[in-house]
N, C-alpha and C. Protein backbone atom coordinates (compact mmCIF):
# COMPACT_ATOMS: atom_id res chain seq x y z
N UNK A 1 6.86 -6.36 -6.95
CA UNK A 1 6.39 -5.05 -6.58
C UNK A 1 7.44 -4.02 -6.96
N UNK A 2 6.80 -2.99 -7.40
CA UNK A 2 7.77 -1.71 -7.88
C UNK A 2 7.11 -0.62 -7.63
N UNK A 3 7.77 0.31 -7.37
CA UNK A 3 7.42 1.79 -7.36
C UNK A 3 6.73 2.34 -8.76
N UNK A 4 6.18 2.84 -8.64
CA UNK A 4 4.86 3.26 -9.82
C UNK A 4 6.12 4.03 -11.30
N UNK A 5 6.97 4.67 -10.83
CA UNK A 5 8.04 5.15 -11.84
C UNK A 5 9.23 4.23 -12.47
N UNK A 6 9.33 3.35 -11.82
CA UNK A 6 10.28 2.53 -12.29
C UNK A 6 9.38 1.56 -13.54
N UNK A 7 8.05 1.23 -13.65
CA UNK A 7 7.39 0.35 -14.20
C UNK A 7 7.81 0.57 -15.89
N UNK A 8 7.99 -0.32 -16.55
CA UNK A 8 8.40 -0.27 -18.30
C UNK A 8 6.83 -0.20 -18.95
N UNK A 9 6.13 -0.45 -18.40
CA UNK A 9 4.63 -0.85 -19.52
C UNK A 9 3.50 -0.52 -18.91
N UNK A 10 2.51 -0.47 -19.62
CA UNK A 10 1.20 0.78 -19.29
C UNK A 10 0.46 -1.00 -19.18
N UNK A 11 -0.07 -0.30 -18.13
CA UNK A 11 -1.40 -1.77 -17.64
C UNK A 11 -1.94 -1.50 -16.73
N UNK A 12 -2.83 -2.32 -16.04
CA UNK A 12 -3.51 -1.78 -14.70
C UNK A 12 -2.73 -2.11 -13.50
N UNK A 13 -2.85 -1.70 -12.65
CA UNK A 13 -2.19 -2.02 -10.92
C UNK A 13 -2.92 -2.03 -10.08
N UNK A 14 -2.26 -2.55 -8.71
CA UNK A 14 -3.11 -2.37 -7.58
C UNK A 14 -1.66 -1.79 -6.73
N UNK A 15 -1.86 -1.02 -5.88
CA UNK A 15 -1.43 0.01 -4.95
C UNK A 15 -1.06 -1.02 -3.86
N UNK A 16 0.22 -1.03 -3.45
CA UNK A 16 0.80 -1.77 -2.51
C UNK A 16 0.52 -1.41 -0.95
N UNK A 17 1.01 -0.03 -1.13
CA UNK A 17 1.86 0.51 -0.10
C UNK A 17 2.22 2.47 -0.71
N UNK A 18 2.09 3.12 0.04
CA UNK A 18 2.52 4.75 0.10
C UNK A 18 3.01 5.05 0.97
N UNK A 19 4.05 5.37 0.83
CA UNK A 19 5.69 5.44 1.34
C UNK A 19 5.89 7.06 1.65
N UNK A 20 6.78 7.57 2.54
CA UNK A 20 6.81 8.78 2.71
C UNK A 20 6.83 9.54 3.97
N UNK A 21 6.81 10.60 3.73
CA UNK A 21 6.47 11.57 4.83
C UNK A 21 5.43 11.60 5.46
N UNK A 22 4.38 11.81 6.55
CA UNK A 22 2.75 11.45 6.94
C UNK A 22 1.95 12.37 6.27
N UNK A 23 2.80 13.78 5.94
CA UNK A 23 2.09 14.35 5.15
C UNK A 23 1.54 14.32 4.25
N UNK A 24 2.24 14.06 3.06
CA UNK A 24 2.54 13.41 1.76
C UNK A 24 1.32 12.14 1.90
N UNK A 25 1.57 11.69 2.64
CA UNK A 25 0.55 9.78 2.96
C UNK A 25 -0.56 10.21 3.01
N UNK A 26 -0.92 11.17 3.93
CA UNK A 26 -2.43 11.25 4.01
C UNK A 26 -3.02 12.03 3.20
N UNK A 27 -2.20 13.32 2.35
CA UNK A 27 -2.36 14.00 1.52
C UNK A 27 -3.26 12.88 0.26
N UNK A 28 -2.41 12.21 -0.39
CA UNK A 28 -2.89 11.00 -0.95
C UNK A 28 -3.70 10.23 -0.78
N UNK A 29 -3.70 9.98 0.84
CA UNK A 29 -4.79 9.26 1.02
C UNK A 29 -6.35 10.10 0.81
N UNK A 30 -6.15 11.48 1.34
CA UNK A 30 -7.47 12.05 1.02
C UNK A 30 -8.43 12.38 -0.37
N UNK A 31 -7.52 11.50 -1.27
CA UNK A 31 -7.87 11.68 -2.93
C UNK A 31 -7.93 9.85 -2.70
N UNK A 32 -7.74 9.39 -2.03
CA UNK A 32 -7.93 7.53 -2.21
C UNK A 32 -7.59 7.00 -2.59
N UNK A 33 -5.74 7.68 -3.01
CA UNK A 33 -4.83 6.57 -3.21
C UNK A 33 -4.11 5.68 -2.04
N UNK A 34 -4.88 4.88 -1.72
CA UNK A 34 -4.56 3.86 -0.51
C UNK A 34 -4.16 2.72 -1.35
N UNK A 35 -3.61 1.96 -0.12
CA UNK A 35 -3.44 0.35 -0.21
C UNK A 35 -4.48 -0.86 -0.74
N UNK A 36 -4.65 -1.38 -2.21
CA UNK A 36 -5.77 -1.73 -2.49
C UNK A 36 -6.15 -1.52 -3.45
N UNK A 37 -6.65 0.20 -4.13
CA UNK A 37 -6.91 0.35 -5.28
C UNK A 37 -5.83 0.76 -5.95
N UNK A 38 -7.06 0.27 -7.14
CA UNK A 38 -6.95 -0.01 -8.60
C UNK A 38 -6.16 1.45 -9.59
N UNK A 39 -5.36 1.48 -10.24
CA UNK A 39 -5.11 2.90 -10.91
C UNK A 39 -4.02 1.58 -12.47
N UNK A 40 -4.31 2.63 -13.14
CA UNK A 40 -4.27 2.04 -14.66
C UNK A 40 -2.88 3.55 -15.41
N UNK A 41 -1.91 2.89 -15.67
CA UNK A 41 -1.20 3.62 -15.99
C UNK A 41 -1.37 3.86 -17.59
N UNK A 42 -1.17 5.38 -18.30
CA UNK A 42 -1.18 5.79 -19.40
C UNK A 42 -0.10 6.23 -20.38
N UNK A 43 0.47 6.74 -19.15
CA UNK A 43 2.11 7.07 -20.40
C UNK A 43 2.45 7.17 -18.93
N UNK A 44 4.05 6.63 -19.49
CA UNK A 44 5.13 6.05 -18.60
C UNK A 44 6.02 7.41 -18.29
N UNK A 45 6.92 6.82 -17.33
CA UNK A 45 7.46 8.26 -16.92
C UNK A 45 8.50 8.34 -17.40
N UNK A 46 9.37 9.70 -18.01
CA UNK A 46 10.11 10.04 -18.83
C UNK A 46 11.39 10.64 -17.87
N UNK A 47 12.62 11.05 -18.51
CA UNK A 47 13.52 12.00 -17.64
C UNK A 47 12.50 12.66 -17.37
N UNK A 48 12.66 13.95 -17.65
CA UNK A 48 11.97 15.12 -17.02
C UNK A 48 10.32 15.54 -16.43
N UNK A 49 9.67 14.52 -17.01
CA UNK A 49 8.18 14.75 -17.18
C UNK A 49 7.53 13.59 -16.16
N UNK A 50 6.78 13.88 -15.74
CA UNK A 50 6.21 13.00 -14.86
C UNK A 50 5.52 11.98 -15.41
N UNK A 51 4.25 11.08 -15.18
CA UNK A 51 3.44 10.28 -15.74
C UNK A 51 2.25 10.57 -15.81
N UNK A 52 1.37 10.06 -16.85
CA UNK A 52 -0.04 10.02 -16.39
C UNK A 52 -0.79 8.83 -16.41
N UNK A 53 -1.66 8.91 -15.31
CA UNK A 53 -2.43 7.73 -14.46
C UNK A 53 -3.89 8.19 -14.86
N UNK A 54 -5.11 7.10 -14.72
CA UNK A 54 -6.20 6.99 -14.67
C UNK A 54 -6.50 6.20 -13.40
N UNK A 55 -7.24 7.32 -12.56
CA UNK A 55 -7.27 6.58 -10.87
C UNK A 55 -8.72 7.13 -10.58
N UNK A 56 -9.44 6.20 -10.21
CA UNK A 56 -10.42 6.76 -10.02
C UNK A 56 -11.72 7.57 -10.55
N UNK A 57 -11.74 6.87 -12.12
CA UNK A 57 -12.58 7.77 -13.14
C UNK A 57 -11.91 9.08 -13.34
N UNK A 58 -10.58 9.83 -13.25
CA UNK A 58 -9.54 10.60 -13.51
C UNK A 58 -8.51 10.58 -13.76
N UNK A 59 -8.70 11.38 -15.28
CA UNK A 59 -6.75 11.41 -15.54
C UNK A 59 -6.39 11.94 -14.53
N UNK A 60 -4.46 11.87 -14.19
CA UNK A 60 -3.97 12.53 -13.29
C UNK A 60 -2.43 12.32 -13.69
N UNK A 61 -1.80 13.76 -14.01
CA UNK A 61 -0.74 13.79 -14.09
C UNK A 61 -0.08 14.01 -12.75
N UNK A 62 1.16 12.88 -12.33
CA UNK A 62 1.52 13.24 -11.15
C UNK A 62 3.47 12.95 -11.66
N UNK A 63 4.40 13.82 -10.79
CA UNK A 63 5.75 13.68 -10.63
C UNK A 63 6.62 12.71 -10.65
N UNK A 64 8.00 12.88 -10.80
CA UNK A 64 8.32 11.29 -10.71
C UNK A 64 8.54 11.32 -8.92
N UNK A 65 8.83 12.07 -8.55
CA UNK A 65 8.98 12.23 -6.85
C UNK A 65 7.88 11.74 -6.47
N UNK A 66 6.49 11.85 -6.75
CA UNK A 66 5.59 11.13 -6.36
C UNK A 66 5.64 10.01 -6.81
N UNK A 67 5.40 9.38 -7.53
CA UNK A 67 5.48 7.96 -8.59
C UNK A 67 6.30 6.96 -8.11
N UNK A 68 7.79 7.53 -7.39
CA UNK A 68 8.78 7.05 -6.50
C UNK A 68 8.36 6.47 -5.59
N UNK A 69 7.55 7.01 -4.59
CA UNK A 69 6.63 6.60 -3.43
C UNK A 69 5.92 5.94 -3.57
N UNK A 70 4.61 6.04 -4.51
CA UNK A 70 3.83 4.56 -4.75
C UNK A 70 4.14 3.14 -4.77
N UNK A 71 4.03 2.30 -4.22
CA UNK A 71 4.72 1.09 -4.45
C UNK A 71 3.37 -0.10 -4.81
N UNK A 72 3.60 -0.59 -6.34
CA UNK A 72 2.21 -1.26 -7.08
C UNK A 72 2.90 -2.79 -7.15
N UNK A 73 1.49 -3.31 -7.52
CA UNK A 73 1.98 -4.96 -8.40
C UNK A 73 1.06 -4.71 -9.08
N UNK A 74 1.01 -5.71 -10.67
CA UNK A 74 0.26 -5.81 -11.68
C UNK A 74 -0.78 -6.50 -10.77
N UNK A 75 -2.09 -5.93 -11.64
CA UNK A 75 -3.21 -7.27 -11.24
C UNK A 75 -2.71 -8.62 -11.65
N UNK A 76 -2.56 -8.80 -12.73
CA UNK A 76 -2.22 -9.92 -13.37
C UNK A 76 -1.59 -11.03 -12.30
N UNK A 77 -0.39 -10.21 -11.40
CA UNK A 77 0.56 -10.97 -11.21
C UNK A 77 0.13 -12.36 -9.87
N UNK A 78 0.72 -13.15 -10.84
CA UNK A 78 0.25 -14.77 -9.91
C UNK A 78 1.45 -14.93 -8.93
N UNK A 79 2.03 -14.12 -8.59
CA UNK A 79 3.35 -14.41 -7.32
C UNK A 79 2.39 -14.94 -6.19
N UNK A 80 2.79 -15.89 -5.48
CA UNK A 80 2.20 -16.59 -4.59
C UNK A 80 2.21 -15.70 -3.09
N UNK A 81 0.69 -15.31 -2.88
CA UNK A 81 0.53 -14.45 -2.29
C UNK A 81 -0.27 -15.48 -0.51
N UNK A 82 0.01 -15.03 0.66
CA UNK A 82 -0.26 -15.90 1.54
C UNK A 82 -1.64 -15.35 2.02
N UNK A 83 -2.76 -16.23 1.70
CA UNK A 83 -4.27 -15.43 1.98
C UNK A 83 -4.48 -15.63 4.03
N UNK A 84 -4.82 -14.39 4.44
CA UNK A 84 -4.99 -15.11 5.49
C UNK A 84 -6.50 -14.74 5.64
N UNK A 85 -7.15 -15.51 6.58
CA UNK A 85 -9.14 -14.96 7.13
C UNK A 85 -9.25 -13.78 7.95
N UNK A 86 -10.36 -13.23 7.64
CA UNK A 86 -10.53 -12.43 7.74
C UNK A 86 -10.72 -12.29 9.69
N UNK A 87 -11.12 -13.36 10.10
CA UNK A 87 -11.16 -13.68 11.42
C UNK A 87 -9.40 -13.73 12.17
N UNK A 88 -8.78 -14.11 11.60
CA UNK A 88 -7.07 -14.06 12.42
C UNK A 88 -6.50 -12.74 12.10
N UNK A 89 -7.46 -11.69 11.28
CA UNK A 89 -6.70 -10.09 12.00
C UNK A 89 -6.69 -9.35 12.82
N UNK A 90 -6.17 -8.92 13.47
CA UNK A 90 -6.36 -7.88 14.59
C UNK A 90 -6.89 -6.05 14.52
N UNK A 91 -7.22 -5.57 15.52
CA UNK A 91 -7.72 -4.56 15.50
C UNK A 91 -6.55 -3.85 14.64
N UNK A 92 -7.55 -2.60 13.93
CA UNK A 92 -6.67 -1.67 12.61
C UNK A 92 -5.63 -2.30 11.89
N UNK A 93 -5.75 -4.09 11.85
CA UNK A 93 -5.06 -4.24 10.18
C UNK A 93 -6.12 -4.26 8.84
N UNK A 94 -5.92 -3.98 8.04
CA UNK A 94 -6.37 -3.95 6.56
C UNK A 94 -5.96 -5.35 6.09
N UNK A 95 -6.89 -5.81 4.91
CA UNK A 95 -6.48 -6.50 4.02
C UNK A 95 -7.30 -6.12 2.56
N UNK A 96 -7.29 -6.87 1.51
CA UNK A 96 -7.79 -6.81 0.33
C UNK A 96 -8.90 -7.63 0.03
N UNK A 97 -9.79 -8.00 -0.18
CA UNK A 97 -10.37 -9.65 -0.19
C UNK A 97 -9.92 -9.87 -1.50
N UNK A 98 -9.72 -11.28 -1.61
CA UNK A 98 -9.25 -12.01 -2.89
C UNK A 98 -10.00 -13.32 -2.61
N UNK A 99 -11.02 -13.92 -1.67
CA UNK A 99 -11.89 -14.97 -2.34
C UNK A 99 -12.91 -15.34 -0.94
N UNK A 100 -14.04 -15.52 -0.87
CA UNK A 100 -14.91 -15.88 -0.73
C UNK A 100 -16.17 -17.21 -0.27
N UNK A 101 -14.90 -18.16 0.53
CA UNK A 101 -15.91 -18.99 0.56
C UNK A 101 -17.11 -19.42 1.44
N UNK A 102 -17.39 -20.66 1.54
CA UNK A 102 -18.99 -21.05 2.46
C UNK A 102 -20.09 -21.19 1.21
N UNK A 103 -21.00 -21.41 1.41
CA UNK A 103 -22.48 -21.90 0.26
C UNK A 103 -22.54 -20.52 -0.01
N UNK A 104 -23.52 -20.92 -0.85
CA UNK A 104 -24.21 -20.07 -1.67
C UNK A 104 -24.75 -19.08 -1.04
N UNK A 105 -25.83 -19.06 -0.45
CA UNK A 105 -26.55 -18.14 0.80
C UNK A 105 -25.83 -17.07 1.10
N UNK A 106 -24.28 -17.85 1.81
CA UNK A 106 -23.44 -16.80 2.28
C UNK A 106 -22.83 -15.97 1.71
N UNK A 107 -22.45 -16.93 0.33
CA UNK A 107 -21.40 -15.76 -0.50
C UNK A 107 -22.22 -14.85 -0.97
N UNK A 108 -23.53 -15.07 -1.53
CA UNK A 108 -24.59 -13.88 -1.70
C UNK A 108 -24.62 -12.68 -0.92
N UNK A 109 -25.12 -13.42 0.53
CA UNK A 109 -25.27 -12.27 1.73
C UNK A 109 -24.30 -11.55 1.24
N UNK A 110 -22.94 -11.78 1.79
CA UNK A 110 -21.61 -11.04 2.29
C UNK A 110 -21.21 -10.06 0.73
N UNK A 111 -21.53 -10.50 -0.38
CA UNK A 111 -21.18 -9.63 -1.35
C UNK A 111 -22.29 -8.54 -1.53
N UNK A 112 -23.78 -9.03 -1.22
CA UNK A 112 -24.75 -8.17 -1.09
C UNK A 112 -24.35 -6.54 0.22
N UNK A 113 -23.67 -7.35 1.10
CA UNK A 113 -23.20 -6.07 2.49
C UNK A 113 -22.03 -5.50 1.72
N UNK A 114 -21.15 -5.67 0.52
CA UNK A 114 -20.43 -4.55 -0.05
C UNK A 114 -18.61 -5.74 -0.08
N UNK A 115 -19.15 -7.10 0.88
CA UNK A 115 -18.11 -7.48 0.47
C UNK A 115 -17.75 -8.58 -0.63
N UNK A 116 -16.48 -8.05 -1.46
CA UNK A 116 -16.63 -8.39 -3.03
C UNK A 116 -15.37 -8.36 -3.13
N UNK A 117 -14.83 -9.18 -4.12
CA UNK A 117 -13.43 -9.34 -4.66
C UNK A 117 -12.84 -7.76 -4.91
N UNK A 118 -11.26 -7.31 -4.09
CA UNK A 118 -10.35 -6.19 -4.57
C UNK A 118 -11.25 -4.99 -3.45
N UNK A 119 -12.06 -5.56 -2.54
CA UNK A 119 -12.02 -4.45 -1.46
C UNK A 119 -11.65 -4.60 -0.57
N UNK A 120 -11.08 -3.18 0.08
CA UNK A 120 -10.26 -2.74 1.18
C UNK A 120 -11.23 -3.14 2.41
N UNK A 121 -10.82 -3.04 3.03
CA UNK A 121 -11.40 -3.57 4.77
C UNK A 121 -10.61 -3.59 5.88
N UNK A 122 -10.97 -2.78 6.83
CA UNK A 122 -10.09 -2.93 7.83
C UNK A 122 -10.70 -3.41 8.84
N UNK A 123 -10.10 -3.55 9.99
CA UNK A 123 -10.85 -4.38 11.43
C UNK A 123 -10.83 -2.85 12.43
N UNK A 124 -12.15 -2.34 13.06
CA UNK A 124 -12.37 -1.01 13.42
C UNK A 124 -12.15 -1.73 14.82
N UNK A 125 -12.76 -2.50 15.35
CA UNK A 125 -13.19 -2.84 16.71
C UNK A 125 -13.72 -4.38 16.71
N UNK A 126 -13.21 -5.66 17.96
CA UNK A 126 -13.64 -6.80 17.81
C UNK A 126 -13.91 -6.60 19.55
N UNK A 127 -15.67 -7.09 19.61
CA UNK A 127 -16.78 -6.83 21.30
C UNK A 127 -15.20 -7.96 21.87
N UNK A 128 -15.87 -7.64 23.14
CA UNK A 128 -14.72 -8.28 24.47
C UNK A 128 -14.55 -9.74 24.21
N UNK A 129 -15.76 -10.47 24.19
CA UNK A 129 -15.18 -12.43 23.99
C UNK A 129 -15.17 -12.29 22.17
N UNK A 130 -14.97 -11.78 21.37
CA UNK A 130 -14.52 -11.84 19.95
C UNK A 130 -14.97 -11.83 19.12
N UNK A 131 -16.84 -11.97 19.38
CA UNK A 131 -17.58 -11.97 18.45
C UNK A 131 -18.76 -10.66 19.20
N UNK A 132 -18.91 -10.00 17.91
CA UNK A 132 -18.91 -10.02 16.68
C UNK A 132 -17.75 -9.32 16.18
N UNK A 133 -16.93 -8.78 15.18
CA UNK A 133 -16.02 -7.91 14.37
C UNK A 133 -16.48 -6.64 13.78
N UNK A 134 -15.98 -6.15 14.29
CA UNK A 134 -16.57 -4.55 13.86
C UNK A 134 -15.79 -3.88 12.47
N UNK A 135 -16.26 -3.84 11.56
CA UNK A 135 -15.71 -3.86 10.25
C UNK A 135 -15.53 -2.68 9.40
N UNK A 136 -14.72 -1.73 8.55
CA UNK A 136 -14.78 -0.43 7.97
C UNK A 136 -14.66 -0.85 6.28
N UNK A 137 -15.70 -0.83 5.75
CA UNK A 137 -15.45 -1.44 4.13
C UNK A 137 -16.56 -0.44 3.46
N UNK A 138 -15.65 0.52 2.56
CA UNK A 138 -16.40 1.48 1.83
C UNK A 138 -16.82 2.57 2.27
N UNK A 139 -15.95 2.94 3.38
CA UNK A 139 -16.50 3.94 3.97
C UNK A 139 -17.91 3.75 5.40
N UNK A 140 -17.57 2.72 5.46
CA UNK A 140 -19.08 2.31 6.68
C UNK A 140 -18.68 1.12 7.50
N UNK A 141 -19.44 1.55 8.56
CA UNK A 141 -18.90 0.05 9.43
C UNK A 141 -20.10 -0.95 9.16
N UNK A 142 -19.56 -1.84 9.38
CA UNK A 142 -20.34 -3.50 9.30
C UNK A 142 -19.36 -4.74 10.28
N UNK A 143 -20.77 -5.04 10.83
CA UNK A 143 -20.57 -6.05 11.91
C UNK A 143 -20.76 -7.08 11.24
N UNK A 144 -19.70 -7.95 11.68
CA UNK A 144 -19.58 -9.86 11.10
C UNK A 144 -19.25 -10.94 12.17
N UNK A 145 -20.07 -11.59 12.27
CA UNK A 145 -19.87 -13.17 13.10
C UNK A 145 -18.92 -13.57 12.65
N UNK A 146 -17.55 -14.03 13.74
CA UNK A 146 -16.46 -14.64 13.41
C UNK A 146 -16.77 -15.92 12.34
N UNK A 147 -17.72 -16.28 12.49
CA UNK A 147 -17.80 -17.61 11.80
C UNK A 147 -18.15 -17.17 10.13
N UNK A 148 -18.80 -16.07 10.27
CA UNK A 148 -18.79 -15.49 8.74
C UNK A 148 -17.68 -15.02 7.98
N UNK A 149 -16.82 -14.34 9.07
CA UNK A 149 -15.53 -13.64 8.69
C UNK A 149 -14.58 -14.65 8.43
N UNK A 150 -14.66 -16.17 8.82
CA UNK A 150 -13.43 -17.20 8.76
C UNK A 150 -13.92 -17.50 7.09
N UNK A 151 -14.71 -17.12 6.46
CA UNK A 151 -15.06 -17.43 5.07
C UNK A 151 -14.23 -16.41 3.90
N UNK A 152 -14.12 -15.71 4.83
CA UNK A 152 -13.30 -14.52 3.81
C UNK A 152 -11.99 -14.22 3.91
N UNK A 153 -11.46 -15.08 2.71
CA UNK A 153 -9.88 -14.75 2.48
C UNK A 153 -9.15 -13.44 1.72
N UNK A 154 -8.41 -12.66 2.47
CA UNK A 154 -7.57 -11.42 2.07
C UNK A 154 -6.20 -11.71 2.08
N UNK A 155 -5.46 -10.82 1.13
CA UNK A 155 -4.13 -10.20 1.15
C UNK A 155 -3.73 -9.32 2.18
N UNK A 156 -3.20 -9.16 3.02
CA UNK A 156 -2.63 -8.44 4.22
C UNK A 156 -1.71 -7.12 3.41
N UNK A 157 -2.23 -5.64 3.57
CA UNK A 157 -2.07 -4.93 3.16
C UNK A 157 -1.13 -3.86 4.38
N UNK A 158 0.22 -3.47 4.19
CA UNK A 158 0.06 -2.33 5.09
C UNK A 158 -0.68 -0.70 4.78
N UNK A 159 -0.76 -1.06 5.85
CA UNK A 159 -2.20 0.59 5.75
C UNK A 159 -1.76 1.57 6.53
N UNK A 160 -1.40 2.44 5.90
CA UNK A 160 -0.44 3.74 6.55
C UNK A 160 -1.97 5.33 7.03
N UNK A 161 -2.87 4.53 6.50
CA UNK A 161 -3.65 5.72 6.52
C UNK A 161 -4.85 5.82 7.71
N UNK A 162 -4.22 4.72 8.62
CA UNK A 162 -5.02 4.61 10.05
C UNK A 162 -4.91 5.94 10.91
């Protein structure tokens, strides 16, 4: 993992972490650079000149003071990452999903409700004995049976934008 300015080579990323002041964090966050997505770098950052990024179906020239703060990994990168279920998080952590299992039926359903490889998700609210999970993915809540949610493996993301 590196800060978005330090990076040598233009490729795609995924967004670690946004570092900073709360201002600055949520400022960012209200354009949807969160923990999670995707942004594709174009030209690298120079002494004086900042960089430009493709985030979101938009170019975007941004600073190296900003760029500093971002903190990315390549998609690519196979560093051994610890998946945990989606059922052993607690209220307002985030993760990423990175895989999917249970039959067929299920993996259908659950990608049909919006959940799909490289989305964000957080845990909004879990009812008093634990089931069901009250879920925030894409902007909407969705309710999941623990037993559905133990099918879905994520990356544990910190999420500054709770």
């Amino acid at each position: 993992m590196k800060a978005l300015s330090e990076l040598k080579e233009r490729g795609k990323y995924i967004i670690v972490q946004v570092i900073g002041e709360t201002r600055l964090v949520k400022h960012l966050a209200e354009i949807g650079m969160i923990a999670g997505k995707n942004v594709t770098v174009i030209s690298l950052a120079t002494d004086s000149s900042g960089m430009m990024i493709y985030f979101q179906g938009q170019r975007l020239a941004i600073s190296n003071d900003i760029a500093q703060r971002i903190v990315v990994r390549n998609v690519d990168d196979k560093s051994p990452v610890k998946l945990k279920s989606l059922a052993d998080l607690h209220v307002k952590q985030a993760g990423v999903i990175r895989k999917i299992l249970g039959d067929r039926a299920l993996r259908r359903r659950l990608m049909d409700m919006g959940l799909t490889n490289n989305t964000l998700i957080k845990i909004k609210q879990v009812a008093p004995l634990g089931d069901p999970i009250e879920l925030i993915v894409r902007g909407y809540k969705l309710s999941l049976r623990k037993q559905e949610a133990a099918c879905i493996l994520l990356e544990e993301v910190d999420d500054e934008w709770t």
